[in-house]
N, C-alpha and C. Protein backbone atom coordinates (compact mmCIF):
# COMPACT_ATOMS: atom_id res chain seq x y z
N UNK A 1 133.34 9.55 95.06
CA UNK A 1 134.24 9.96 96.12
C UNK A 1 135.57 9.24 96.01
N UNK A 2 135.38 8.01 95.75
CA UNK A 2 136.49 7.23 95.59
C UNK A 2 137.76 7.00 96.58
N UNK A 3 139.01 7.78 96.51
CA UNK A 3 139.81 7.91 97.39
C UNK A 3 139.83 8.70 98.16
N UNK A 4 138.86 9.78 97.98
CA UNK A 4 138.64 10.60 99.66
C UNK A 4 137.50 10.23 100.56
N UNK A 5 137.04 9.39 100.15
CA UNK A 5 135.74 8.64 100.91
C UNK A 5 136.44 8.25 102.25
N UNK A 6 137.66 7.78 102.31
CA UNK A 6 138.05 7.34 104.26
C UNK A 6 138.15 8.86 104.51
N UNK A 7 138.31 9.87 103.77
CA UNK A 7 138.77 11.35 104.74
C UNK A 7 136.72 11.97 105.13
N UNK A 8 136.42 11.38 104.73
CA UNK A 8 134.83 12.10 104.94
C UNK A 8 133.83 11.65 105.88
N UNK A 9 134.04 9.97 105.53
CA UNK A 9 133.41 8.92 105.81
C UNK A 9 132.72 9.11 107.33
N UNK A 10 133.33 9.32 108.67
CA UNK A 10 132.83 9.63 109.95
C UNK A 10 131.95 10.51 110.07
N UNK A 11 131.41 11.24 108.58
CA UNK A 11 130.40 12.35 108.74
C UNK A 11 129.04 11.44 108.19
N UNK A 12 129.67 10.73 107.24
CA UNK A 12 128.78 9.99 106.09
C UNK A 12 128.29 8.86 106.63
N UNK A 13 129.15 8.21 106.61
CA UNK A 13 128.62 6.26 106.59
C UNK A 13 127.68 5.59 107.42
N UNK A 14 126.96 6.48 108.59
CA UNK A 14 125.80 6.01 109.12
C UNK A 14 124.79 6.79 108.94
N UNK A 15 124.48 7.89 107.54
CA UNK A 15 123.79 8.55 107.31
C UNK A 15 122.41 7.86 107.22
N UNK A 16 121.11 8.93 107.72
CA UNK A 16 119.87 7.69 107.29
C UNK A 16 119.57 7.76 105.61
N UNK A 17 118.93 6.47 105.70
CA UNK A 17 118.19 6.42 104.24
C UNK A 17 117.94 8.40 103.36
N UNK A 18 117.13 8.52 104.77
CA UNK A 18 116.72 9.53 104.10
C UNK A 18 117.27 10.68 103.87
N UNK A 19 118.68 10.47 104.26
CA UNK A 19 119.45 11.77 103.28
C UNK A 19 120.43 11.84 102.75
N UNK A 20 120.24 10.26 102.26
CA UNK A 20 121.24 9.79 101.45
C UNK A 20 121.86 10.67 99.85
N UNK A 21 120.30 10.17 99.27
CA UNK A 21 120.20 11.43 98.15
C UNK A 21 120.93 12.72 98.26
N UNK A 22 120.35 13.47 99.07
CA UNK A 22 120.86 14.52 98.98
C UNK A 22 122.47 14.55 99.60
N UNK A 23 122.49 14.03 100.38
CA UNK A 23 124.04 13.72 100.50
C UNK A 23 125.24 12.92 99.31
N UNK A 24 124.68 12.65 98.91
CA UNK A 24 125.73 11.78 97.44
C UNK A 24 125.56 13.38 96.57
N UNK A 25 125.03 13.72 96.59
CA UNK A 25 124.54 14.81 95.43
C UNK A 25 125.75 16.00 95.94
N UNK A 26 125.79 16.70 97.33
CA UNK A 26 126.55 17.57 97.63
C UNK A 26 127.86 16.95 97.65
N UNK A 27 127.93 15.86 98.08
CA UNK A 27 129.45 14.71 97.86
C UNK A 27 130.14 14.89 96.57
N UNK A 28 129.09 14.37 95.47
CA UNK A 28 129.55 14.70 94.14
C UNK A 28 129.80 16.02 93.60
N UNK A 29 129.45 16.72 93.82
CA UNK A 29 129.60 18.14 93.85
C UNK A 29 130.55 18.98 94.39
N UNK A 30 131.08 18.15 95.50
CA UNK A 30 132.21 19.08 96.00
C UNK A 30 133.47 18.89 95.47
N UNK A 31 134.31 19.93 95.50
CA UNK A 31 135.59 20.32 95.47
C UNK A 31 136.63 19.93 96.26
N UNK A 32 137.86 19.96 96.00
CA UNK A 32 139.14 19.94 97.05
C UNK A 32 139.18 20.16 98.16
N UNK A 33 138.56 22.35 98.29
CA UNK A 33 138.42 22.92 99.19
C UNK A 33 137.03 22.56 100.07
N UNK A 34 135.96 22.05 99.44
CA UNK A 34 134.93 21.43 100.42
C UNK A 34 135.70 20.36 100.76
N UNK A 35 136.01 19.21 100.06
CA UNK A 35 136.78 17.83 100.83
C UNK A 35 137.62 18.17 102.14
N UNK A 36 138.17 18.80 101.75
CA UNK A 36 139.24 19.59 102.93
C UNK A 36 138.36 20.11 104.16
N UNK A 37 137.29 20.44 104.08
CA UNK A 37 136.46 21.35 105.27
C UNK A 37 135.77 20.09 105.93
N UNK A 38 135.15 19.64 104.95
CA UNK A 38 134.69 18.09 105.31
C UNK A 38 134.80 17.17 105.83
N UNK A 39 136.84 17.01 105.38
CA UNK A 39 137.55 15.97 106.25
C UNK A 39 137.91 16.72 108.08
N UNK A 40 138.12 17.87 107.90
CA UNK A 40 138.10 19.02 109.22
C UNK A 40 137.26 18.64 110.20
N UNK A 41 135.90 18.62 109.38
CA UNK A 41 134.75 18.56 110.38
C UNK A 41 134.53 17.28 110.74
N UNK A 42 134.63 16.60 110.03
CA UNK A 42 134.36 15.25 110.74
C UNK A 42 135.62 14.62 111.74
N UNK A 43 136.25 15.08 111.52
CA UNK A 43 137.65 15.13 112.63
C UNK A 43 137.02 15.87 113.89
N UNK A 44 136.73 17.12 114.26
CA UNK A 44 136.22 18.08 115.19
C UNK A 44 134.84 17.47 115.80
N UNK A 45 134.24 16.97 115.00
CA UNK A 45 132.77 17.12 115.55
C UNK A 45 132.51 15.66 116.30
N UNK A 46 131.93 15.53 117.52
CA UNK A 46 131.83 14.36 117.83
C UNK A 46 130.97 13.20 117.53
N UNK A 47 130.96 12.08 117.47
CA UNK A 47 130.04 11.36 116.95
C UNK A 47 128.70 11.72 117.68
N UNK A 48 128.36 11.93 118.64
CA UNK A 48 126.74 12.97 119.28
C UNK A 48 126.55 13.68 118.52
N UNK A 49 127.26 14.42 117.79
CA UNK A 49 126.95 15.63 117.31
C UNK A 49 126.90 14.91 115.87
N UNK A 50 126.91 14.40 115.08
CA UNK A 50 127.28 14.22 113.67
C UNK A 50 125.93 14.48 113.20
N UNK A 51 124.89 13.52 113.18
CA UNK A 51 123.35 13.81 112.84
C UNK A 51 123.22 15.15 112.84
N UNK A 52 122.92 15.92 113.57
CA UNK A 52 123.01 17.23 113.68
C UNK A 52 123.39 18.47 112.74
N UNK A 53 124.96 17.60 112.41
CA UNK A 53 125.91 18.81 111.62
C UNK A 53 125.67 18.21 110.56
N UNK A 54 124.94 17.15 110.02
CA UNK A 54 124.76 16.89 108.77
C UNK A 54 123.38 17.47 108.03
N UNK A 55 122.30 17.06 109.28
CA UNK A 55 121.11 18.05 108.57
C UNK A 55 121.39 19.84 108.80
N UNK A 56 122.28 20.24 109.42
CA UNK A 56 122.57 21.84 109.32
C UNK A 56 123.28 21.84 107.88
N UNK A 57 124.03 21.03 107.59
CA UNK A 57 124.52 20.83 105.85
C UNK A 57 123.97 20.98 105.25
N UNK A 58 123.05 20.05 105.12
CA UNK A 58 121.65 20.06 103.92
C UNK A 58 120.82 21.07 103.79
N UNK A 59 120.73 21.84 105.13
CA UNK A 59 119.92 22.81 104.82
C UNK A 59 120.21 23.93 104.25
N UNK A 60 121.79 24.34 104.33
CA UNK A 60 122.40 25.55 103.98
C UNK A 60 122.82 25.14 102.08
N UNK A 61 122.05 26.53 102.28
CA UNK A 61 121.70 26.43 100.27
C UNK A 61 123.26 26.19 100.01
N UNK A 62 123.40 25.53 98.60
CA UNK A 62 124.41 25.11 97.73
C UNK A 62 125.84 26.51 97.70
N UNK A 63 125.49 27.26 97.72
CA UNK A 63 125.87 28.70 96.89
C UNK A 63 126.64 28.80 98.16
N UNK A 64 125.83 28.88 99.41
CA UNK A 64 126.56 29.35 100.78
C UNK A 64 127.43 28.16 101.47
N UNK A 65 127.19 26.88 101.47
CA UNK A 65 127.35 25.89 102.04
C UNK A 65 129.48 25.97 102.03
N UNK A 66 130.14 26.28 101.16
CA UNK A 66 131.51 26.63 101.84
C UNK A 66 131.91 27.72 102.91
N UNK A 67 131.24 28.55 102.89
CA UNK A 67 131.54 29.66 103.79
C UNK A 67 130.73 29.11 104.92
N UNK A 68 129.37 28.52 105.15
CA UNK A 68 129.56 27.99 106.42
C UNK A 68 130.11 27.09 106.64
N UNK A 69 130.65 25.53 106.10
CA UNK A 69 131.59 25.10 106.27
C UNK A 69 132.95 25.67 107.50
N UNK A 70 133.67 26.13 106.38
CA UNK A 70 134.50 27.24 106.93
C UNK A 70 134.68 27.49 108.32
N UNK A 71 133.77 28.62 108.43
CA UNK A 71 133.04 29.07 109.68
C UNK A 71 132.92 28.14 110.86
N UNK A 72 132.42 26.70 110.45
CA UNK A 72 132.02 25.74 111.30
C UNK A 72 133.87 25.11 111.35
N UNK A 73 134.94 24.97 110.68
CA UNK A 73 136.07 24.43 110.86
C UNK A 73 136.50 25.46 111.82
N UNK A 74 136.26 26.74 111.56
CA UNK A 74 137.12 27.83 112.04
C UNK A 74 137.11 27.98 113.68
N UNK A 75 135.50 27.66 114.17
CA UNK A 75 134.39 27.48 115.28
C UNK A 75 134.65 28.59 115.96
């Protein structure tokens, strides 16, 4: 993540153990345009809500996961 890690981070950095994995994995994986939706959402969403919008992440397959993104910036 490197230098976009402070734009993400309020979604990330109290993630549990257990979805860590899979969270570094979609991290590494993303793009500009995910970073960008990413940094959006964690701006929008409140810290109550973060747990939440992170396992709705994980669950939405790889393929779809920008368009709901999106969707979820767009609200």
């Amino acid at each position: 993540m490197g230098r976009h890690w402070p734009r993400v981070a309020p979604l990330f950095a109290f993630a549990p153990e257990g979805e860590r994995v899979a969270l570094l994995a979609l991290l590494r994986a993303a793009d500009r345009e995910d970073i960008d939706a990413l940094e959006r959402l964690a701006q929008i969403t409140p810290p109550e809500e973060r747990d939440a919008l992170r396992l709705d992440l994980l669950r939405v397959p790889g393929a779809q996961r920008r368009v709901w993104m999106l969707a979820k910036v767009q609200g």
